[in-house]
PDB file of N, CA and C in Angstrom:
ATOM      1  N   UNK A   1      96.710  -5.882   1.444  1.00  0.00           N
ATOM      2  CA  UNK A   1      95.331  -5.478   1.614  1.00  0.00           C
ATOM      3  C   UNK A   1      94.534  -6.569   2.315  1.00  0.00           C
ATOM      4  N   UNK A   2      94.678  -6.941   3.499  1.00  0.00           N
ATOM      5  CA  UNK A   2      94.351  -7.601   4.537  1.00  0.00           C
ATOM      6  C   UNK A   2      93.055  -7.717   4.720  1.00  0.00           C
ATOM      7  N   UNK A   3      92.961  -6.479   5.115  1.00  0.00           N
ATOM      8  CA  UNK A   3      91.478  -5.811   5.358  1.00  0.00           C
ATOM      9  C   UNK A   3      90.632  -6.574   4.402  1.00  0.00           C
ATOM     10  N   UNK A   4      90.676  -5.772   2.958  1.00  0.00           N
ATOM     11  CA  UNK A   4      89.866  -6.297   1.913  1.00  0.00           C
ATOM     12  C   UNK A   4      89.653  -7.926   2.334  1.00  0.00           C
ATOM     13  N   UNK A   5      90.428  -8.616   2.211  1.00  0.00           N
ATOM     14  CA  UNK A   5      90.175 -10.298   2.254  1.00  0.00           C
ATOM     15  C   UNK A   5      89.227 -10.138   3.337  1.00  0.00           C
ATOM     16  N   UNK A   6      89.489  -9.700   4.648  1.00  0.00           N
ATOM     17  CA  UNK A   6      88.351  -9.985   5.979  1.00  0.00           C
ATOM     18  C   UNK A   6      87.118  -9.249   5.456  1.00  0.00           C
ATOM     19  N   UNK A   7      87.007  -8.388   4.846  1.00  0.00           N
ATOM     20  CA  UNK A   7      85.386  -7.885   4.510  1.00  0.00           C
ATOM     21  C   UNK A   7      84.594  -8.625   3.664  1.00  0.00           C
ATOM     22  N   UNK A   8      85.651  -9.565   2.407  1.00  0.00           N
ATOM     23  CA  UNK A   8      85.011 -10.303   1.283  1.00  0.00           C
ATOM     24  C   UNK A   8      84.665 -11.738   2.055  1.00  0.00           C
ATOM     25  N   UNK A   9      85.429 -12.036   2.954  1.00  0.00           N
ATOM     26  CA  UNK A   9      85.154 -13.220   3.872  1.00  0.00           C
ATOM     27  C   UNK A   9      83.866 -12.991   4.404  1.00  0.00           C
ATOM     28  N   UNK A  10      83.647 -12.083   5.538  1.00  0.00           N
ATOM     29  CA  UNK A  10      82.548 -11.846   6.307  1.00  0.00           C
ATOM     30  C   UNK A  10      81.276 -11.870   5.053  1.00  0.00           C
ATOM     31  N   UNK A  11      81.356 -11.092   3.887  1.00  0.00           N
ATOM     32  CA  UNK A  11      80.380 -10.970   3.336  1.00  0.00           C
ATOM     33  C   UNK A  11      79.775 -11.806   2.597  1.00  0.00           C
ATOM     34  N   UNK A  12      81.197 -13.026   2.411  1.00  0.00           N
ATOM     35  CA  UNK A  12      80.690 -14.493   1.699  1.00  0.00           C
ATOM     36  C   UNK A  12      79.958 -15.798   3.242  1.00  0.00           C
ATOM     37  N   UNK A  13      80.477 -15.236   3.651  1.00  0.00           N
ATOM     38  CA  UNK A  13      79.696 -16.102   4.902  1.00  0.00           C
ATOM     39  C   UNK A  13      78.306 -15.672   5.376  1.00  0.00           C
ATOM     40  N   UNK A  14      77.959 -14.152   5.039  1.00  0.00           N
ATOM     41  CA  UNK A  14      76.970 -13.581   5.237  1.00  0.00           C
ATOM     42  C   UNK A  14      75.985 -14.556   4.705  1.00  0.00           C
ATOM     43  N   UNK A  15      75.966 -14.356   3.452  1.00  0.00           N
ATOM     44  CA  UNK A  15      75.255 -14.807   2.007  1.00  0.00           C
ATOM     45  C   UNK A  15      75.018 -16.101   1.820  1.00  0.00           C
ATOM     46  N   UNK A  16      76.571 -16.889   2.534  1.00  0.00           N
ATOM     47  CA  UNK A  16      75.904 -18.211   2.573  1.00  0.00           C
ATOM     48  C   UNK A  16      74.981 -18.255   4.124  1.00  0.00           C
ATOM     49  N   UNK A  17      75.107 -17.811   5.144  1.00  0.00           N
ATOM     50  CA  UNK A  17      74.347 -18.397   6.084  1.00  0.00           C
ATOM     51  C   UNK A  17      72.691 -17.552   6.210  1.00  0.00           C
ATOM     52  N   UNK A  18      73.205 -16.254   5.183  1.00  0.00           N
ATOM     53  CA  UNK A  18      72.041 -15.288   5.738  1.00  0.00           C
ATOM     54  C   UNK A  18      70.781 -15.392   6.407  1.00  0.00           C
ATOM     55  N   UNK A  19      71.352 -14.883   7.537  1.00  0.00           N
ATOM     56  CA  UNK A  19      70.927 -14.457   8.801  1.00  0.00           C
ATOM     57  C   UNK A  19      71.237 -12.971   9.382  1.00  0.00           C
ATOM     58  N   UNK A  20      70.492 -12.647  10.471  1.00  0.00           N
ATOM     59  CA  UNK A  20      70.567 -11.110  10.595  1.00  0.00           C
ATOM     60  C   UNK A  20      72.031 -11.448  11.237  1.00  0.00           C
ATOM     61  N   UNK A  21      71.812 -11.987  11.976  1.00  0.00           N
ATOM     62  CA  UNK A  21      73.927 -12.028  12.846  1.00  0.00           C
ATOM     63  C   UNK A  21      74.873 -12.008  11.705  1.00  0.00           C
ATOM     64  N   UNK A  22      75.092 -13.164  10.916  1.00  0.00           N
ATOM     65  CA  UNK A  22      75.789 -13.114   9.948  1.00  0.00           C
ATOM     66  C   UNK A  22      75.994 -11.723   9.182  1.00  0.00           C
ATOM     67  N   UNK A  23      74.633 -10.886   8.773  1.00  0.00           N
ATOM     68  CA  UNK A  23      74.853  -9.647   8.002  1.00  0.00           C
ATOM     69  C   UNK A  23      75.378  -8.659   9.155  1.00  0.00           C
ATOM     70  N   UNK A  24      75.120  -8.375  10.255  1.00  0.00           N
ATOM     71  CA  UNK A  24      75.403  -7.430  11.146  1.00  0.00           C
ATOM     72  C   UNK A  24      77.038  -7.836  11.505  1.00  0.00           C
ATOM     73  N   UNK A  25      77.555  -9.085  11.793  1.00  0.00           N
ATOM     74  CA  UNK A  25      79.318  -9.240  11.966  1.00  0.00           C
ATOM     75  C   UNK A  25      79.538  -8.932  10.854  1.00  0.00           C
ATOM     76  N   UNK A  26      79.219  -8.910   9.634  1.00  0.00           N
ATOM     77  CA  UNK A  26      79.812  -8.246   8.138  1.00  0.00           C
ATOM     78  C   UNK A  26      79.601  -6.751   7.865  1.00  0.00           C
ATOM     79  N   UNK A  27      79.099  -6.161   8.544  1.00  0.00           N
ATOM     80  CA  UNK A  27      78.470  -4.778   8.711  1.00  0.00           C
ATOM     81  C   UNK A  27      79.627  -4.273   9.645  1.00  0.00           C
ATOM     82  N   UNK A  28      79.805  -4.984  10.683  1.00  0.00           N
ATOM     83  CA  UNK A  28      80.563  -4.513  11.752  1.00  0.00           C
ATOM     84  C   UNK A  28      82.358  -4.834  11.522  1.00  0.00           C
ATOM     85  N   UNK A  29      82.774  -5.606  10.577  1.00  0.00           N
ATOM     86  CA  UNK A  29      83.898  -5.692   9.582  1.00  0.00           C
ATOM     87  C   UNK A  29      84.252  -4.337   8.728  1.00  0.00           C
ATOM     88  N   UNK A  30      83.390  -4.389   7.965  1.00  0.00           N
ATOM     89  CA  UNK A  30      83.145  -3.648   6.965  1.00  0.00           C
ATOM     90  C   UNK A  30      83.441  -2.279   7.922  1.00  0.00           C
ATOM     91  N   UNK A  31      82.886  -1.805   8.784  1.00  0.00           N
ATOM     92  CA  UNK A  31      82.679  -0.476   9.550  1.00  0.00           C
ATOM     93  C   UNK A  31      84.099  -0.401  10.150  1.00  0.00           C
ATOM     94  N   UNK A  32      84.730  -1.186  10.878  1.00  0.00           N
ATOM     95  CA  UNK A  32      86.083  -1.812  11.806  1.00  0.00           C
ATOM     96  C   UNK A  32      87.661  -1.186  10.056  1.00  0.00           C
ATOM     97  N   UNK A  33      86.893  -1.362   9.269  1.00  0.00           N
ATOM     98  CA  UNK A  33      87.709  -1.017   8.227  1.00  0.00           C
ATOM     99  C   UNK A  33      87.638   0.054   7.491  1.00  0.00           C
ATOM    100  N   UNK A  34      86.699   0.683   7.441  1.00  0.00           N
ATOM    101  CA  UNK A  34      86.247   1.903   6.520  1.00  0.00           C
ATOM    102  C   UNK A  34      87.236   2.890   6.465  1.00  0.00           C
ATOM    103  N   UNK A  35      88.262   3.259   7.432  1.00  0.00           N
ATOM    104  CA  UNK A  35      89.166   4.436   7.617  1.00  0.00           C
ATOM    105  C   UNK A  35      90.387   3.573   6.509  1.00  0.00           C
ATOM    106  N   UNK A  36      90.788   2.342   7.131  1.00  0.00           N
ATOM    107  CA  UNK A  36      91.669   1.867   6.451  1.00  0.00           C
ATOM    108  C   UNK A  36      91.904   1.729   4.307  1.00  0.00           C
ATOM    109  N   UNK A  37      90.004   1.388   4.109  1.00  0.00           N
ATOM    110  CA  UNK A  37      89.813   1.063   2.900  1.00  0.00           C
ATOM    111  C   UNK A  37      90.133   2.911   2.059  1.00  0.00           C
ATOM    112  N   UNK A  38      89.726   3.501   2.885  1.00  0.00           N
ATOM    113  CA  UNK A  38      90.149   5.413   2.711  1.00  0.00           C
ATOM    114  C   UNK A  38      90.718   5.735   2.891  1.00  0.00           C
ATOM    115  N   UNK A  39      91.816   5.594   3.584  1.00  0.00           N
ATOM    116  CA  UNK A  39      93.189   5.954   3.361  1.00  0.00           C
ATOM    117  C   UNK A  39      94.314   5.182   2.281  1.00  0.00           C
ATOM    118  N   UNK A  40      93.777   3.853   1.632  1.00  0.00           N
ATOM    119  CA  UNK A  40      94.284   3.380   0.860  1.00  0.00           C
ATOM    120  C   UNK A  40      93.829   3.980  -0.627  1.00  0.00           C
ATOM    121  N   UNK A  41      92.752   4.479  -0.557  1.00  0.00           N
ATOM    122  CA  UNK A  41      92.226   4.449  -1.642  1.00  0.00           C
ATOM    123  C   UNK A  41      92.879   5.882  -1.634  1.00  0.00           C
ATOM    124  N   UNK A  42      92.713   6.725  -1.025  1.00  0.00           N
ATOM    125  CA  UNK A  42      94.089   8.102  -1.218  1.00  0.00           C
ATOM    126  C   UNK A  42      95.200   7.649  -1.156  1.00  0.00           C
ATOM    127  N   UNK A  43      95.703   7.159  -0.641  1.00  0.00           N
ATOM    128  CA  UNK A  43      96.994   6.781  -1.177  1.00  0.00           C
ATOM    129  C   UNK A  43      97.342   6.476  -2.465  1.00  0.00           C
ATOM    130  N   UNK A  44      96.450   6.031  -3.264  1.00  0.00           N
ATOM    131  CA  UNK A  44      96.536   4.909  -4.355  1.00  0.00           C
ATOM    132  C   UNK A  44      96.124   5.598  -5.343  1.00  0.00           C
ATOM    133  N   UNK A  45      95.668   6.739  -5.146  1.00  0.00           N
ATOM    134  CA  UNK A  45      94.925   7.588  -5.978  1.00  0.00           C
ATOM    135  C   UNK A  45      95.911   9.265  -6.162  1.00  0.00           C
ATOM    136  N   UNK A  46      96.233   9.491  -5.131  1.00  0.00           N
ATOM    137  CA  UNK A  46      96.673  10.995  -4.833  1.00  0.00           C
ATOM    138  C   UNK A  46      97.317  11.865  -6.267  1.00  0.00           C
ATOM    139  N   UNK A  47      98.044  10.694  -6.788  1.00  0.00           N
ATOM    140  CA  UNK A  47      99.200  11.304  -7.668  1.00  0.00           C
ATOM    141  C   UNK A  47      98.078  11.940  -8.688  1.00  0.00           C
ATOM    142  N   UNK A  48      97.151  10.931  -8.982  1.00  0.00           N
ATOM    143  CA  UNK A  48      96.192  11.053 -10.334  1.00  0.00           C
ATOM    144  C   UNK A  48      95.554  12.509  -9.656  1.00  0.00           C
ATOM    145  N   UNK A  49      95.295  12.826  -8.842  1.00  0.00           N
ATOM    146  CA  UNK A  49      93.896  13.619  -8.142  1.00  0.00           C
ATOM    147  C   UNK A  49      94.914  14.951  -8.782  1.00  0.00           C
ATOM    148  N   UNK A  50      95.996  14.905  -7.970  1.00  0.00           N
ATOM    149  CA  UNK A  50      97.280  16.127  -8.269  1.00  0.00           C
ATOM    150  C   UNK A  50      97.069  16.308  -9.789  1.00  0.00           C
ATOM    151  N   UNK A  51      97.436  15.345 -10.421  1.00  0.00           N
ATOM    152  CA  UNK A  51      97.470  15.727 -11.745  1.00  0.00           C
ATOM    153  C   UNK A  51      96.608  16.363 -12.067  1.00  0.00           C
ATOM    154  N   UNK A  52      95.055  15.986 -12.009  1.00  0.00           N
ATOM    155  CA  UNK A  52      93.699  17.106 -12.546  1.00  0.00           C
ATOM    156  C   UNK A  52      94.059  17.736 -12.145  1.00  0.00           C
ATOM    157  N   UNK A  53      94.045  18.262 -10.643  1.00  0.00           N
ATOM    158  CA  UNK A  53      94.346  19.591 -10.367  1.00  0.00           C
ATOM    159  C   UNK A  53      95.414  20.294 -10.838  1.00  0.00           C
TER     160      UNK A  53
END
């Protein structure tokens, strides 16, 4: 989970430098990943979802 580490990075650098650049390259991380963080999270989830249903 790659991804995750680069979004918690960007967002700890945000916070320490906060600034609008800093929040917008963590915005633009965060966005660069969103398909990835959702398809993991179905993945990771599916069996349970099946089961309710």
């Amino acid at each position: 989970m790659g991804f995750l580490n680069g979004i918690s990075r960007a967002m700890s650098q945000a916070e320490e430098i906060m600034t609008l650049g800093s929040f917008l390259r963590a915005a633009g991380v965060s966005g660069e990943n969103k398909d990835t963080a959702r398809e993991k999270i179905q993945a990771d989830t599916a069996q349970d979802i099946k089961d309710v249903i």
